[in-house]
Protein backbone atom coordinates (compact mmCIF):
# COMPACT_ATOMS: atom_id res chain seq x y z
CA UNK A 1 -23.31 -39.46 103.13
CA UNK A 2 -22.42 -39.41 99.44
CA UNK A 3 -23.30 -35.59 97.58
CA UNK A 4 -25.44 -35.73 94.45
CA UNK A 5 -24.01 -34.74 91.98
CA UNK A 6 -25.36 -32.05 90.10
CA UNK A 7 -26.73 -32.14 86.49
CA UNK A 8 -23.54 -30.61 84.68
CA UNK A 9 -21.29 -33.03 86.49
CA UNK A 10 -23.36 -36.07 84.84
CA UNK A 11 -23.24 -34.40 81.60
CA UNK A 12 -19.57 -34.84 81.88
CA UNK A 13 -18.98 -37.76 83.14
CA UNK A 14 -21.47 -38.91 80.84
CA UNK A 15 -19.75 -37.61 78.00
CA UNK A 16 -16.24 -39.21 79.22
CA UNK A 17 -17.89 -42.43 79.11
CA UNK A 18 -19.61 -42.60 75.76
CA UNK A 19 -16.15 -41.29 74.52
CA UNK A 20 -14.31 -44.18 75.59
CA UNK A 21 -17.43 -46.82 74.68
CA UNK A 22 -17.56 -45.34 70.89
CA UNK A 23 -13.63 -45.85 71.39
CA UNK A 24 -13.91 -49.44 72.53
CA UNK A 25 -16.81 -50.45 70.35
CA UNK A 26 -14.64 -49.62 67.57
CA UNK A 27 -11.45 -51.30 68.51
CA UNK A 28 -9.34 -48.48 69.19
CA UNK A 29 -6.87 -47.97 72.34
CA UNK A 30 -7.01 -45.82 75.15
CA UNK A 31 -6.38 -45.13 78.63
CA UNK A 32 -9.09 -45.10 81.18
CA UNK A 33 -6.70 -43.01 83.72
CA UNK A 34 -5.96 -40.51 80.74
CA UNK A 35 -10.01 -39.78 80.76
CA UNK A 36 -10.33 -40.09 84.67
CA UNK A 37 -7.52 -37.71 84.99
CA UNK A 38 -8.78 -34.80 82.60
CA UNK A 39 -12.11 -35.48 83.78
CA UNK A 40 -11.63 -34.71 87.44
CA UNK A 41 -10.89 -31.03 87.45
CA UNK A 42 -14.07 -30.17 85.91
CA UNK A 43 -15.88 -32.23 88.91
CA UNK A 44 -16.52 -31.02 91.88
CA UNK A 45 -14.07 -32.57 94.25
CA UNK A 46 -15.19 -35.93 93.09
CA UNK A 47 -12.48 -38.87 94.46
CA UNK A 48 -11.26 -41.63 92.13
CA UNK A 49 -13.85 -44.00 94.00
CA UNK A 50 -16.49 -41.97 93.37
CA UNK A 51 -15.70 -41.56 89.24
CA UNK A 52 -14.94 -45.55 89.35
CA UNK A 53 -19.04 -45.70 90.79
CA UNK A 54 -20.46 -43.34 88.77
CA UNK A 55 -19.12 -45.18 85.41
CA UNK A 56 -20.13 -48.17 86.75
CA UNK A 57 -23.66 -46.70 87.39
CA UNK A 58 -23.41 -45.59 83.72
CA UNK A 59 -22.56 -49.18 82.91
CA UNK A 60 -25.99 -50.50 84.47
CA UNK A 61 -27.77 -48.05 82.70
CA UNK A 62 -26.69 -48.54 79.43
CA UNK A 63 -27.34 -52.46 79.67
CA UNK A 64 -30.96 -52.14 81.29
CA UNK A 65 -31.46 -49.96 77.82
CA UNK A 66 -29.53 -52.86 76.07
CA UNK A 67 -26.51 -50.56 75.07
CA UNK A 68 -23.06 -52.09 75.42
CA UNK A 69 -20.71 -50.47 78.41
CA UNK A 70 -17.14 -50.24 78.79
CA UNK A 71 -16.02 -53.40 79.91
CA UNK A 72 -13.76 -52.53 82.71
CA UNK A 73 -16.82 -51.05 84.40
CA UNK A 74 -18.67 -53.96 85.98
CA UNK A 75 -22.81 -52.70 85.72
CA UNK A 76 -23.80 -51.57 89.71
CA UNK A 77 -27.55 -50.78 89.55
CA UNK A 78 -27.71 -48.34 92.56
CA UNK A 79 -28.20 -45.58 91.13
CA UNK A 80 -29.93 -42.66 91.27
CA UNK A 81 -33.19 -41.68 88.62
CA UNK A 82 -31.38 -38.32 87.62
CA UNK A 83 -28.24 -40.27 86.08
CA UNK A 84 -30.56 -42.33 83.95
CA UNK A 85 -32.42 -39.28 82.67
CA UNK A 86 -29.19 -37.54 82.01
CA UNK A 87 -28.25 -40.36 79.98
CA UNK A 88 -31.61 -40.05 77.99
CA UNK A 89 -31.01 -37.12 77.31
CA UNK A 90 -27.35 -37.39 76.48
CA UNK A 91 -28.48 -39.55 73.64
CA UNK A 92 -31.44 -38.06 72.48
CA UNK A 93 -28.77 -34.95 71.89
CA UNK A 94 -26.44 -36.60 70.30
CA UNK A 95 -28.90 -39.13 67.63
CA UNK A 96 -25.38 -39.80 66.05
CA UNK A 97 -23.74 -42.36 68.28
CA UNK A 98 -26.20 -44.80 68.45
CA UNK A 99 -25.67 -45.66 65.15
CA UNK A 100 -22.08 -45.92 65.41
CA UNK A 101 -22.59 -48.39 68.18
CA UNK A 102 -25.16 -50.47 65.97
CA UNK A 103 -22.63 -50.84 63.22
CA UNK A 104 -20.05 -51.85 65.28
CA UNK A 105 -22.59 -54.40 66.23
CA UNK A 106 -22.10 -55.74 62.79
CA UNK A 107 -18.93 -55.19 62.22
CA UNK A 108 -15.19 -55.43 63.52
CA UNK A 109 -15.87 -59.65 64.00
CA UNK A 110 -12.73 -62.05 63.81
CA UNK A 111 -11.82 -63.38 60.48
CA UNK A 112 -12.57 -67.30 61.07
CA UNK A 113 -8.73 -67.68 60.93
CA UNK A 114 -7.65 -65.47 63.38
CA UNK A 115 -9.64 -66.77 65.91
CA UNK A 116 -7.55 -68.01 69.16
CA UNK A 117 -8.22 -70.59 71.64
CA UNK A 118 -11.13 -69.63 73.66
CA UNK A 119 -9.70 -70.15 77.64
CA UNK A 120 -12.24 -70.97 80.49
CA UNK A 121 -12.37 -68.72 83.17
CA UNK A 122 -14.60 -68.60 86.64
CA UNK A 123 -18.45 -67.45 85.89
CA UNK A 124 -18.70 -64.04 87.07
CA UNK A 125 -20.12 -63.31 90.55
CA UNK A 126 -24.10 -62.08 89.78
CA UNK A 127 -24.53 -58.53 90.10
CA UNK A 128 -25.09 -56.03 92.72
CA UNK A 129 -29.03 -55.76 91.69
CA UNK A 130 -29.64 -53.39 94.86
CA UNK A 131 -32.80 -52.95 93.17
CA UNK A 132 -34.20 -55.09 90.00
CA UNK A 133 -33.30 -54.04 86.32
CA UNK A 134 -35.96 -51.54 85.43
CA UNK A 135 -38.20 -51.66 82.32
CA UNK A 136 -38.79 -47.78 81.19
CA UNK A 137 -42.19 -46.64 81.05
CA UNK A 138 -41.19 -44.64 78.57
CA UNK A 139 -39.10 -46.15 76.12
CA UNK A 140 -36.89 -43.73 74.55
CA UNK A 141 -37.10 -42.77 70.86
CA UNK A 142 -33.35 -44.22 69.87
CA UNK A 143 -34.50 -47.36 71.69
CA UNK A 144 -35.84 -48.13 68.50
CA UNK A 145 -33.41 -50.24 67.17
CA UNK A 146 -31.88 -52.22 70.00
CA UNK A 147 -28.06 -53.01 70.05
CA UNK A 148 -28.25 -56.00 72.34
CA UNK A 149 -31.34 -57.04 69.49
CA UNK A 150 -28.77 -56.19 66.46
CA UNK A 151 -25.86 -58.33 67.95
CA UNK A 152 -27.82 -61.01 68.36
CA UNK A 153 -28.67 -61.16 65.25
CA UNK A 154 -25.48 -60.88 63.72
CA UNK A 155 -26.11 -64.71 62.10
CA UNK A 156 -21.51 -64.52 61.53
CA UNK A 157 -20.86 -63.46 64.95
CA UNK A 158 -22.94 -66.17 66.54
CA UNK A 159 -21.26 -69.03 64.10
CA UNK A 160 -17.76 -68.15 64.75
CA UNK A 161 -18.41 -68.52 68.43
CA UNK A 162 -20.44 -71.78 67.94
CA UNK A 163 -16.92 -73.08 65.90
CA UNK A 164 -14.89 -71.67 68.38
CA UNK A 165 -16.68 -73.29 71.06
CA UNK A 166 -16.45 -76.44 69.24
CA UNK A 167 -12.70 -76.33 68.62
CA UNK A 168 -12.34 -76.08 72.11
CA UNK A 169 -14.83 -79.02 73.11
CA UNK A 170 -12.55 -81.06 70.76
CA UNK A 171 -9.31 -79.83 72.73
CA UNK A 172 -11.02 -80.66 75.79
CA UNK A 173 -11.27 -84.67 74.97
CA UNK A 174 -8.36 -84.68 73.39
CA UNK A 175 -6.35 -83.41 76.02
CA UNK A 176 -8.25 -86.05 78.27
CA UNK A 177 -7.34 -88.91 76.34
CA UNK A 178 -10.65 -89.08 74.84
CA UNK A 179 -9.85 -88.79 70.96
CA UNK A 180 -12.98 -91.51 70.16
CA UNK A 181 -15.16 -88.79 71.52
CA UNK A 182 -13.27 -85.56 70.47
CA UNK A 183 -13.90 -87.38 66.68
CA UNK A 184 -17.75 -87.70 67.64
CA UNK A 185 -18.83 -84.02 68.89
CA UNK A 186 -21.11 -82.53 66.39
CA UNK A 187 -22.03 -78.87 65.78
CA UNK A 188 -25.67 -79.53 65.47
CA UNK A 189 -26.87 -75.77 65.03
CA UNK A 190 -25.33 -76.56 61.52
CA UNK A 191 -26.05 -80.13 60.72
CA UNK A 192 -29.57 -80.26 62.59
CA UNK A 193 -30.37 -76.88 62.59
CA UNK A 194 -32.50 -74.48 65.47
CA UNK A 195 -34.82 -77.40 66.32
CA UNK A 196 -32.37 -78.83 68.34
CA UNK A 197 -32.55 -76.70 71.04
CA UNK A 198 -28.73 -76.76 71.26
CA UNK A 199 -25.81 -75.42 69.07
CA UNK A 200 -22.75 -78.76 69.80
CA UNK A 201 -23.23 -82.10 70.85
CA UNK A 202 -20.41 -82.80 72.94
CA UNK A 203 -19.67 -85.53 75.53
CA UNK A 204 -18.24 -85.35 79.25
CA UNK A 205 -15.57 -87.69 80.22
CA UNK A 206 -17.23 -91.35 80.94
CA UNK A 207 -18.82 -90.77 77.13
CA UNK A 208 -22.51 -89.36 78.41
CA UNK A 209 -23.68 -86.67 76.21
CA UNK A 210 -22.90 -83.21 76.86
CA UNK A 211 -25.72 -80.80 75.14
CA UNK A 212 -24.30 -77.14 74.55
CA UNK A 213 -25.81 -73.60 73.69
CA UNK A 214 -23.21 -70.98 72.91
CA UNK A 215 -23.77 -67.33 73.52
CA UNK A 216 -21.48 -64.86 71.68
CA UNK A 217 -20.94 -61.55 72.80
CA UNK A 218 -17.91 -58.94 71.73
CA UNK A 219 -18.48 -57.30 75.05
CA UNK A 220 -17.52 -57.95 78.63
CA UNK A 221 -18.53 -61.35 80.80
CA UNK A 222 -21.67 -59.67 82.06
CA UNK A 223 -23.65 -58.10 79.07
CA UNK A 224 -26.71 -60.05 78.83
CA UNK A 225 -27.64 -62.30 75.98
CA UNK A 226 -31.38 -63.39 74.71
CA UNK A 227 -32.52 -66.71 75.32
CA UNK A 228 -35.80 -68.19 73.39
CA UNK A 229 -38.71 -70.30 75.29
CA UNK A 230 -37.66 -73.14 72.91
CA UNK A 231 -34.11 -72.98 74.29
CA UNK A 232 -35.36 -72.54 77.95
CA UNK A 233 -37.27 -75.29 77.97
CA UNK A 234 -34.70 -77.46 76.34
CA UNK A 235 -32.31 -76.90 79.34
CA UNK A 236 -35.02 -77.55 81.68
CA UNK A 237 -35.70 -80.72 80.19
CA UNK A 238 -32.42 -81.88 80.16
CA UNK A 239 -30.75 -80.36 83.60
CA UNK A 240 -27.82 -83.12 84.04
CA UNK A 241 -26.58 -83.03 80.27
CA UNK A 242 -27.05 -79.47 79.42
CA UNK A 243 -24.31 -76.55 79.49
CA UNK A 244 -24.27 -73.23 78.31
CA UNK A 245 -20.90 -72.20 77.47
CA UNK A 246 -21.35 -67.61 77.38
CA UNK A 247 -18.22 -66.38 74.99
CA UNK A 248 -17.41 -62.57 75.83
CA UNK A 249 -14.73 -60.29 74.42
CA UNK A 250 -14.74 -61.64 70.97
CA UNK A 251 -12.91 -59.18 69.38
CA UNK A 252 -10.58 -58.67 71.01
CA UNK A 253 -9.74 -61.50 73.90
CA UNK A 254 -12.21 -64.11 73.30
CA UNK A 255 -12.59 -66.25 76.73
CA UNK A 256 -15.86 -68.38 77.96
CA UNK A 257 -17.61 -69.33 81.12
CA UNK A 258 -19.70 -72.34 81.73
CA UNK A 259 -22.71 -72.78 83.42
CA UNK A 260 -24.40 -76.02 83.70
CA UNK A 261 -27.95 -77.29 84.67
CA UNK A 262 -31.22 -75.43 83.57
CA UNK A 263 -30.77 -71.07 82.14
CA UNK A 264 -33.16 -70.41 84.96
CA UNK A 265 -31.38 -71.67 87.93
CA UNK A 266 -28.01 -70.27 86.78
CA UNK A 267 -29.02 -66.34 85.40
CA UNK A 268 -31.65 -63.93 85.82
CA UNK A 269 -33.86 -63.42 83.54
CA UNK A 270 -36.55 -60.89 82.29
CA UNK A 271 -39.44 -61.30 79.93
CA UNK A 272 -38.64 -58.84 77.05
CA UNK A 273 -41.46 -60.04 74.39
CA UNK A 274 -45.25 -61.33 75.07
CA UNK A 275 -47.59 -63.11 72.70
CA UNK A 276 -51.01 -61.79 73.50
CA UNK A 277 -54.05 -63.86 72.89
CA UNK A 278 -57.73 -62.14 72.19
């Protein structure tokens, strides 16, 4: 049977975390065993599979409160209620670094002409949701201002992945012999504009149309991204021509995964915003 760990231990591995997160966020190196190995002593007795958990818990913690994590810590939700109210309280001690976070939200995004070939790689496997994302009761006061809100509405972010994403869907037909459609995909975010219901108009091999809404994240391949009713129902409505192509790492490696078919066979989702009616 695993030990709990005690309150001072969180605080420090707590600590060790945000410390490489602000580093991350910001763009700056370091070296996860450099922070596992000075963090270990202070522990008690704690084996490098048990830190490697315990930042992962940290990981599913910060996302549920729509915080980024430190990429090479997939989320794992099985954790215990203490951790999340030692991270509460982490941040409600140190008001500082969640506005650091939110203005790397807005800042530290590609210049349009350094932006490399996005590569395709497998979806990631859904996560170990040993019990549901939770909603807070209590929603904490820095919770305020959301980061996963503010990068979503980072309007230059969002358009360099839509023109990434349809550099790449021009590749793709080209590649395939398929120049008369490469010379036909449209980014229709910009020429028709939100109505759509899609960001490119692209086309899959025999010349059907291929209807695409990009998601742009600077973080890893799972942080979660908002989707709107309109755009929900859009991929319902059109299940066999409808793709969403989710581009993570943007800053610094940019790579995309596709999933095809309607948002709410392929993703979980949770309702974050009701309308109320009298």
């Amino acid at each position: 049977m695993s030990r709990t760990w005690s309150e001072i231990e969180n605080r420090l591995i707590i600590s060790n975390y945000f410390d490489m997160l602000l580093k991350e966020s910001m763009g700056h190196d370091y070296v996860k065993a450099d922070y596992r190995r000075a963090l270990k002593p202070k522990l008690d007795d704690r084996s490098d599979s048990a830190l490697e958990y315990k930042h992962q818990n940290i990981s599913a913690v910060l996302m549920e409160l729509g915080l980024p994590y430190v990429e090479g810590y997939k989320p794992a939700s099985n954790y215990q209620k203490a951790l999340q109210d030692a991270i509460n309280a982490y941040l409600r001690d140190k008001p500082g670094i969640i506005p650091k976070l939110l203005d790397a939200a807005a800042s530290s995004v590609p210049r349009l002409d350094s932006i490399p070939s996005l590569k395709e790689v497998a979806s990631p496997e859904k996560l170990d949701w040993s019990k549901p994302p939770q909603v807070q009761e209590k929603t904490p006061p820095y919770s305020q201002i959301n980061y996963l809100t503010r990068e979503a509405e980072n309007r230059r972010l969002g358009q360099l992945g839509e023109q990434a994403v349809l550099t790449y869907e021009k590749h793709r037909l080209t590649n395939a012999k398929r120049i008369d459609l490469a010379k036909q995909v449209e980014w229709a975010a910009q020429v028709i504009g939100d109505r759509a219901g899609y960001d490119i108009q692209s086309f899959n091999l025999a010349g059907e149309p291929l209807y695409i809404e990009v998601k742009t994240t600077k973080h890893g391949i799972s942080f979660p991204f908002f989707i709107t009713a309109s755009e929900l129902t859009f991929s319902e409505n059109h299940v066999d021509t409808y793709c969403l192509y989710r581009v993570f790492s943007f800053r610094m490696r940019p790579r995309l995964y596709i999933k095809c078919g309607s948002v709410s066979s392929a993703f979980r989702l949770r309702p974050q915003l009701y309308q109320a009616w009298p």
